[in-house]
Protein backbone atom coordinates (compact mmCIF):
# COMPACT_ATOMS: atom_id res chain seq x y z
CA UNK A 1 36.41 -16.26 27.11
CA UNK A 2 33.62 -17.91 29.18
CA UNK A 3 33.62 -18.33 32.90
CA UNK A 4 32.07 -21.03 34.83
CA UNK A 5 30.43 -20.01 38.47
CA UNK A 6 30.38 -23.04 41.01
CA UNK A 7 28.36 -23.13 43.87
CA UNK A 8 27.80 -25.91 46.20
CA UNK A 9 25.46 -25.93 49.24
CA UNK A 10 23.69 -28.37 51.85
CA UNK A 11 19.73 -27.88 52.52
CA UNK A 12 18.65 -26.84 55.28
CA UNK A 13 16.91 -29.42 57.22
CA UNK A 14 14.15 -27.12 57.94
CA UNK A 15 13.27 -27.05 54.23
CA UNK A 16 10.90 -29.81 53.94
CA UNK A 17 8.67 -30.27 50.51
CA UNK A 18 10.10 -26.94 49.36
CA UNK A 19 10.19 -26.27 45.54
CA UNK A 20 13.97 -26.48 43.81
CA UNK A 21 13.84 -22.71 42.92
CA UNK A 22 12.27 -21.72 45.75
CA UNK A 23 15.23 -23.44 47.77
CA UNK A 24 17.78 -22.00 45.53
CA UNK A 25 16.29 -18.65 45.44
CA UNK A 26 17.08 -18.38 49.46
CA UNK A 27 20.90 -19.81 48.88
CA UNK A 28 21.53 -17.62 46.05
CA UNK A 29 20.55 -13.97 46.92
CA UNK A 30 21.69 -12.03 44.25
CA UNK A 31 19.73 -13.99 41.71
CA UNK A 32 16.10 -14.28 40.53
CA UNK A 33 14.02 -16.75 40.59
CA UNK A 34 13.36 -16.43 36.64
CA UNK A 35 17.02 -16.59 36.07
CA UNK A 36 17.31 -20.02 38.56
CA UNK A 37 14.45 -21.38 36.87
CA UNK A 38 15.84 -20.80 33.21
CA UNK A 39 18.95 -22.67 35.15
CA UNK A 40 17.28 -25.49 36.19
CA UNK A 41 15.34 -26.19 32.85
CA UNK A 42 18.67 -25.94 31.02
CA UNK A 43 20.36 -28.82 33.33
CA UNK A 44 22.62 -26.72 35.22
CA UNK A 45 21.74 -27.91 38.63
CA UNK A 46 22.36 -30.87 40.34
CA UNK A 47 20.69 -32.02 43.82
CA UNK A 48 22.83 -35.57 45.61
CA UNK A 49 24.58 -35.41 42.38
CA UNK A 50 21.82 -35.48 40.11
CA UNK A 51 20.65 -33.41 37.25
CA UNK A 52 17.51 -32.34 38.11
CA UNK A 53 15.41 -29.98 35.33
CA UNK A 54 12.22 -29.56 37.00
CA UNK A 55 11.80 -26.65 38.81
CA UNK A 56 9.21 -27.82 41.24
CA UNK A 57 11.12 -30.67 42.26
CA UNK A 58 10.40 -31.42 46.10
CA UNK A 59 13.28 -30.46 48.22
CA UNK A 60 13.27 -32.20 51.68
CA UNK A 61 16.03 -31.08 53.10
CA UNK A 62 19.91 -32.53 54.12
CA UNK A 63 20.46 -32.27 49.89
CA UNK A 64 23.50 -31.01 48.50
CA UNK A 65 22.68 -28.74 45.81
CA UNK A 66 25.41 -27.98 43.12
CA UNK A 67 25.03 -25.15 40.62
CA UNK A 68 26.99 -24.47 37.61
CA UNK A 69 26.78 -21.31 35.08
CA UNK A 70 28.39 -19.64 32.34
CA UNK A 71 29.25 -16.10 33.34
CA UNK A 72 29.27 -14.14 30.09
CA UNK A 73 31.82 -11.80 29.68
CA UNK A 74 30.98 -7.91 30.68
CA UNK A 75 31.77 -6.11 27.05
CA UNK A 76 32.83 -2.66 27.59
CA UNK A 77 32.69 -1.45 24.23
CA UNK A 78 35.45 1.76 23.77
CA UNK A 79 35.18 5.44 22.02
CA UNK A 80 36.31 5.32 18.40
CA UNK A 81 37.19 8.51 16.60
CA UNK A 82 35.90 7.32 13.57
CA UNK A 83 33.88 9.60 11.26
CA UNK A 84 29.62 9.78 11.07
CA UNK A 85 27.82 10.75 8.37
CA UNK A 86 25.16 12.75 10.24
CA UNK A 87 22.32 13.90 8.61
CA UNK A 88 20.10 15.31 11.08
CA UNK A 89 20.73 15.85 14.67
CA UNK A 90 18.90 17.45 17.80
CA UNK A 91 18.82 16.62 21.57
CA UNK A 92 16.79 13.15 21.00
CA UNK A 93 18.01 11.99 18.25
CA UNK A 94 20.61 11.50 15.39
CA UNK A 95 20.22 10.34 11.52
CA UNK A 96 23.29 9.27 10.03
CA UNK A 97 24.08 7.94 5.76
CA UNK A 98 25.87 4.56 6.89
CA UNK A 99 28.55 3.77 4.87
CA UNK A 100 29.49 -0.06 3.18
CA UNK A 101 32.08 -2.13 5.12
CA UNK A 102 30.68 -0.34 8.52
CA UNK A 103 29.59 -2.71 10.94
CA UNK A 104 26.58 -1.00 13.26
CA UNK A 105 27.37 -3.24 16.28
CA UNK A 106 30.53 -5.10 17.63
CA UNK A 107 30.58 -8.76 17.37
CA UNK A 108 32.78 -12.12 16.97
CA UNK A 109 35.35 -10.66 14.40
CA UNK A 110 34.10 -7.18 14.38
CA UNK A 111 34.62 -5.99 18.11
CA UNK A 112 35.32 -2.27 16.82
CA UNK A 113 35.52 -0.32 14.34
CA UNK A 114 31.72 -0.02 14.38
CA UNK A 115 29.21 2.72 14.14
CA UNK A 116 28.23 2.00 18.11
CA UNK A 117 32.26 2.47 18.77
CA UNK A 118 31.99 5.73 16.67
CA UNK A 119 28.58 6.76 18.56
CA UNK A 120 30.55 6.43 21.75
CA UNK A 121 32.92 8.69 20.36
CA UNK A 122 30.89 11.75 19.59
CA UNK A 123 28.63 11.88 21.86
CA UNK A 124 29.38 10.30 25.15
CA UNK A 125 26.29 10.30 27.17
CA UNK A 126 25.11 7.56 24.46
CA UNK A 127 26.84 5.57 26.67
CA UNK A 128 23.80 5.46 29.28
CA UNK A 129 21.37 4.59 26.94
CA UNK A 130 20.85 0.74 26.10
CA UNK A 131 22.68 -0.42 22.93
CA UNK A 132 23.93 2.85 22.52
CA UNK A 133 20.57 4.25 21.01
CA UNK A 134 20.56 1.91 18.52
CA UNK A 135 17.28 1.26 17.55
CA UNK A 136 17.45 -1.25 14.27
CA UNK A 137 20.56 -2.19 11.96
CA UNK A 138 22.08 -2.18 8.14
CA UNK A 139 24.00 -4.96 7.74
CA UNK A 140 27.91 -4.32 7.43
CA UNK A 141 27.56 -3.56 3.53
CA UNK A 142 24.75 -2.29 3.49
CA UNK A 143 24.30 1.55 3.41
CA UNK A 144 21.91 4.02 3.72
CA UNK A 145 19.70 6.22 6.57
CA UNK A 146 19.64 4.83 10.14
CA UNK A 147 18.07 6.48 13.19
CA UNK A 148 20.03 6.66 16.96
CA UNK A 149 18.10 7.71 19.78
CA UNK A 150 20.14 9.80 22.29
CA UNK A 151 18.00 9.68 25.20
CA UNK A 152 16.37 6.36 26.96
CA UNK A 153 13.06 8.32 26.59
CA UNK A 154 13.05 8.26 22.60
CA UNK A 155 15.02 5.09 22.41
CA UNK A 156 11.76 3.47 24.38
CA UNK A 157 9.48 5.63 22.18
CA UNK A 158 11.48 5.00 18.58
CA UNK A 159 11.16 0.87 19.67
CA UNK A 160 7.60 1.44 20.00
CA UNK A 161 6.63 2.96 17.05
CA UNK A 162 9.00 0.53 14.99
CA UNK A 163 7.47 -2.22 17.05
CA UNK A 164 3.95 -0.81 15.57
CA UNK A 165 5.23 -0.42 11.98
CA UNK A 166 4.95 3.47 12.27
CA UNK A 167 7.98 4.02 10.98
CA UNK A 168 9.10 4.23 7.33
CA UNK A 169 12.33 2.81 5.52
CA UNK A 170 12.85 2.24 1.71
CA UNK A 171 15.52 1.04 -0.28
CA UNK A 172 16.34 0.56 -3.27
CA UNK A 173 18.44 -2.45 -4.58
CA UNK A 174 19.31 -3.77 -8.16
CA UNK A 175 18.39 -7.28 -8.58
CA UNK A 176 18.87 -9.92 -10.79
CA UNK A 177 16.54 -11.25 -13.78
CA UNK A 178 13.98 -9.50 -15.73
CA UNK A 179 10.77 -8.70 -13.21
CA UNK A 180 7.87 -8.24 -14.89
CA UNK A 181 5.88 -6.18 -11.71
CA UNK A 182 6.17 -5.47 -8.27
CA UNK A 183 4.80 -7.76 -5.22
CA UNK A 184 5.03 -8.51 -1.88
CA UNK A 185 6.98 -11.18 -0.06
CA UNK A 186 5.60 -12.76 2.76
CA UNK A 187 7.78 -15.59 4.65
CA UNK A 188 8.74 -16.36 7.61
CA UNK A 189 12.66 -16.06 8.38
CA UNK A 190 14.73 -17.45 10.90
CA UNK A 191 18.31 -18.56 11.60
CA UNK A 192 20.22 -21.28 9.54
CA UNK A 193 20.12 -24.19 11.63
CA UNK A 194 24.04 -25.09 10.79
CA UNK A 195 25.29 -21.72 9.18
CA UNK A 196 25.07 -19.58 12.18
CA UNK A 197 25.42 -16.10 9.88
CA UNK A 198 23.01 -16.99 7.09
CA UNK A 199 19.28 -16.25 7.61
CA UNK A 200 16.50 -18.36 5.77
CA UNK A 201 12.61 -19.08 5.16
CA UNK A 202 10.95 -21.42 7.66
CA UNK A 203 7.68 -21.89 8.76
CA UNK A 204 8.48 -21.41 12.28
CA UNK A 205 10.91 -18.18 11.72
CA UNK A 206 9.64 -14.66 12.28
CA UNK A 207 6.67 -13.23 10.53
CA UNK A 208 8.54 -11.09 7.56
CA UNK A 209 6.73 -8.93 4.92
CA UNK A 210 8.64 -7.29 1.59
CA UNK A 211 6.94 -4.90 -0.60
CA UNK A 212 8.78 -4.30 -3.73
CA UNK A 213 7.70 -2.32 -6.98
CA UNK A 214 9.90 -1.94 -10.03
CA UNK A 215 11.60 1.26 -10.92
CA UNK A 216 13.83 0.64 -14.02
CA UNK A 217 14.36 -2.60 -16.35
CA UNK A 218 17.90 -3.67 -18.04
CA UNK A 219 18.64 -6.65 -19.84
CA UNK A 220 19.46 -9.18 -17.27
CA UNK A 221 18.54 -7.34 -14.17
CA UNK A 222 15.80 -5.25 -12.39
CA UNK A 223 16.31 -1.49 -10.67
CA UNK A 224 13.63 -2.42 -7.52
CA UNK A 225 11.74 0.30 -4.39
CA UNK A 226 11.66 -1.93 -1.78
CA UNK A 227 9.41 -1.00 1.66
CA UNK A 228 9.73 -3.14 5.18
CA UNK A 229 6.53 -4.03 6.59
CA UNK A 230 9.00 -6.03 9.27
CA UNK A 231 12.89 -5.71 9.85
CA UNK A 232 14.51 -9.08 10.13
CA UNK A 233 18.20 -9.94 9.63
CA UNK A 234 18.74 -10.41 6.17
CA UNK A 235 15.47 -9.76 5.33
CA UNK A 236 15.56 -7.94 2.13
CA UNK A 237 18.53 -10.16 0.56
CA UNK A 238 16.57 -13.65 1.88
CA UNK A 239 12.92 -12.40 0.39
CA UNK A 240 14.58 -11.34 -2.74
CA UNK A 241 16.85 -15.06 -3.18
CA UNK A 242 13.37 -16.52 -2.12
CA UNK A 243 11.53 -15.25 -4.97
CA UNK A 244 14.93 -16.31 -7.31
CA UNK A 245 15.99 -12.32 -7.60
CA UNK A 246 19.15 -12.22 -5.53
CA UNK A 247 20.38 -9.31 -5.02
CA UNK A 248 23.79 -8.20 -7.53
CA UNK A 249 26.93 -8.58 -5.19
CA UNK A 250 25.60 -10.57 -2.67
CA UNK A 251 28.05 -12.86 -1.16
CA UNK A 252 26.03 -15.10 0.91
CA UNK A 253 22.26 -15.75 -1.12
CA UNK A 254 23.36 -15.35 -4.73
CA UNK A 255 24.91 -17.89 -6.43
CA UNK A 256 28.19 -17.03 -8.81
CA UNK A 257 27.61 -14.69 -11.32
CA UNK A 258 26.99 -15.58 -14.69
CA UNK A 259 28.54 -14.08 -17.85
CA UNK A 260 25.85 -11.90 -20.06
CA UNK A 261 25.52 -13.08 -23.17
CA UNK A 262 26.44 -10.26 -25.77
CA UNK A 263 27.76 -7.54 -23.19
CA UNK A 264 30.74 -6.33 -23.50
CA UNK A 265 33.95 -7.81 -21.85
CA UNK A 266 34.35 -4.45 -19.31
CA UNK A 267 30.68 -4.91 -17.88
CA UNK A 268 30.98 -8.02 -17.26
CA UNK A 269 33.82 -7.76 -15.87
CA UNK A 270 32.59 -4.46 -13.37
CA UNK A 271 29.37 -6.90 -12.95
CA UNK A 272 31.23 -10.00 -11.01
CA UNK A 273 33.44 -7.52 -9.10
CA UNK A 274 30.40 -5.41 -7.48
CA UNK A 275 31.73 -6.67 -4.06
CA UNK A 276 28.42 -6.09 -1.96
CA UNK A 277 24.94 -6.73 -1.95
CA UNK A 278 23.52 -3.54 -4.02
CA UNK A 279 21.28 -2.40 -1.51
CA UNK A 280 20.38 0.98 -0.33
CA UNK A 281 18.32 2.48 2.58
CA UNK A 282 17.35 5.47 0.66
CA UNK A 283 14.32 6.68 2.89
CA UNK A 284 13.54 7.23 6.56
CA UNK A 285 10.22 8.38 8.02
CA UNK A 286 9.04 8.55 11.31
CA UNK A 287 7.12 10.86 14.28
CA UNK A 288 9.76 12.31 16.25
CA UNK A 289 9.83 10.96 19.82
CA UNK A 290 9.83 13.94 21.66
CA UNK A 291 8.40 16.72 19.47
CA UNK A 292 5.74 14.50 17.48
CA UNK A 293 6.66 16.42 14.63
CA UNK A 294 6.16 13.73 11.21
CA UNK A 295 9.99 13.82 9.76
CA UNK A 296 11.47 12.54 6.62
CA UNK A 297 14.75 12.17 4.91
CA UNK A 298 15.99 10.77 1.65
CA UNK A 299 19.71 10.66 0.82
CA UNK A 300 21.17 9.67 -2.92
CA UNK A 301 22.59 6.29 -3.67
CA UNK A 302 26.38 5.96 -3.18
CA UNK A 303 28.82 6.02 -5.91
CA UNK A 304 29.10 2.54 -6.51
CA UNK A 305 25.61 2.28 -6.95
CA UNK A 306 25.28 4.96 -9.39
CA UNK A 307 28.26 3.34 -11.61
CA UNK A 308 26.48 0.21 -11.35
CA UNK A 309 23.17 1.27 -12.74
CA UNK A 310 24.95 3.68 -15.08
CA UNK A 311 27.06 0.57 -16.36
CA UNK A 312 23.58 -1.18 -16.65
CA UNK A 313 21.61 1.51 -18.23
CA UNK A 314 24.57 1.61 -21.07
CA UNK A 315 24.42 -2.33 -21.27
CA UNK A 316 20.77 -2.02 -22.25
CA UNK A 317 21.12 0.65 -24.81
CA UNK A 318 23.64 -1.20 -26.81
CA UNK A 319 21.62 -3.94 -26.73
CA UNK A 320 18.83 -1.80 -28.46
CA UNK A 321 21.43 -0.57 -30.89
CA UNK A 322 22.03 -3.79 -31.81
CA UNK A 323 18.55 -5.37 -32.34
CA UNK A 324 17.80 -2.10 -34.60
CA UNK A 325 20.44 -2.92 -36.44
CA UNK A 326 18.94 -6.38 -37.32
């Protein structure tokens, strides 16, 4: 729950034509003056009574000041024996295969359970690094290669380099329609005004670039390489809706599933039950922080994924059968 902090205080007479946060700065002495400032614009401080949101506002002294702020509640996130696929591992850092229905970081209605609680778990001294070493995010379904620094000195040097697009990450996602050739999205994306969870385009969101090529065509859907020139929330399954390809399974930018014509009764029915977004961070490359050494990994898609595709691949061949049999 959120706390409120109240403080109340009389000016010192000797403060004449002082600034607000320059007053507040010397009654509150374990706070910055940023922090009062972002206080003041946000109507949080009152002088005689009065919500005041400049933070130049004369002060002449003999005013009672009143301040009132959320505290937000210290999270002290706890060790989770819970098993990591790890990949690669040395003193700096760690490459794990996340798995589907694995959150990476707590949050409202997932406080553990998560890969950070599981990071605090095997190796403690992650602790001491910020956000646990982690340096960017699947979302909870998800899967595929993520990187954890283990240090503060390749967390700061892993943020760089994905700050500078110098590192690498491909996945590969089934989609649905019939796409002709590959592309690039480029859109802004930003948070749903109303829907809180739900990403979207907006001219005033995030810059956000997609490359995608096509790998395999089936009847009603398209096997899809997909590179990040950015890494947004969502950013994959919005570009993808955007462009009217949704991704198969995904719950929040697809709309319902539609029958296939012609297919039979079992793939349709394995079709509308693939319960996540069929998406797949296949490939990670990057310059090691420490050793500069140019690494790469690639890991397989997950079982699901391979049914999926399998169940499409065999959808399309009957269809063949059937128009050589006109």
């Amino acid at each position: 729950m959120e706390k409120y902090q109240h403080f109340t205080g009389t000016v010192n007479t000797l403060r004449v034509r002082q600034r607000l946060d320059q007053v507040l700065v010397q009654l509150l002495h374990d706070c910055s003056r940023t922090q009062i400032k972002a206080w003041i614009l946000d109507g949080l401080v009152k002088v005689n009574g009065r919500i005041i949101t400049l933070p130049k506002e004369k002060i002449f002294g003999g005013e009672t000041v009143e301040v009132c702020v959320i505290v937000k509640k210290v999270l002290r996130w706890e060790p989770q024996a819970i098993r990591l696929n790890i990949i690669y591992e040395d003193d700096h850092i760690l490459v794990i295969n996340k798995a589907s229905d694995f959150v990476v970081h707590p949050g409202a209605g997932h406080e553990n359970g998560t890969v950070l609680n599981a990071l605090l778990d095997y190796f403690p001294p992650i602790a001491e690094v910020p956000r646990v070493g982690i340096v960017h995010r699947l979302d909870k379904d998800t899967t595929g290669l993520m990187v954890v620094a283990k240090t503060v000195l390749a967390q700061n040097r892993l943020s760089r380099s994905l700050q500078a697009r110098e590192i690498t990450r491909e996945y590969e996602a089934v989609a649905i329609g019939h796409m002709i050739s590959g592309g690039t999205v480029d859109k802004p994306i930003a948070r749903h005004p109303i829907q809180r969870t739900h990403m979207m385009i907006h001219p005033t969101g995030k810059p956000s670039v997609t490359h995608y090529r096509v790998m395999e065509h089936f009847r009603a859907h398209t096997r899809l390489r997909l590179r990040l020139q950015s890494g947004r929330t969502h950013q994959i399954r919005v570009h993808m809706a955007h462009i009217n390809h949704p991704l198969v399974g995904d719950p929040i930018y697809k709309k319902r599933p539609r029958l296939i014509k012609g297919a039979s009764a079992s793939f349709n029915e394995a079709l509308y039950h693939f319960n996540r977004q069929a998406l797949h961070a296949t490939l990670l490359k990057l310059c090691h922080p420490i050793t500069t050494i140019n690494m790469e990994w690639r890991v397989p898609l997950p079982q699901d994924m391979v049914a999926l595709i399998a169940a499409l691949k065999a959808d399309t061949e009957m269809l063949k059968i059937h128009m050589n049999c006109l």
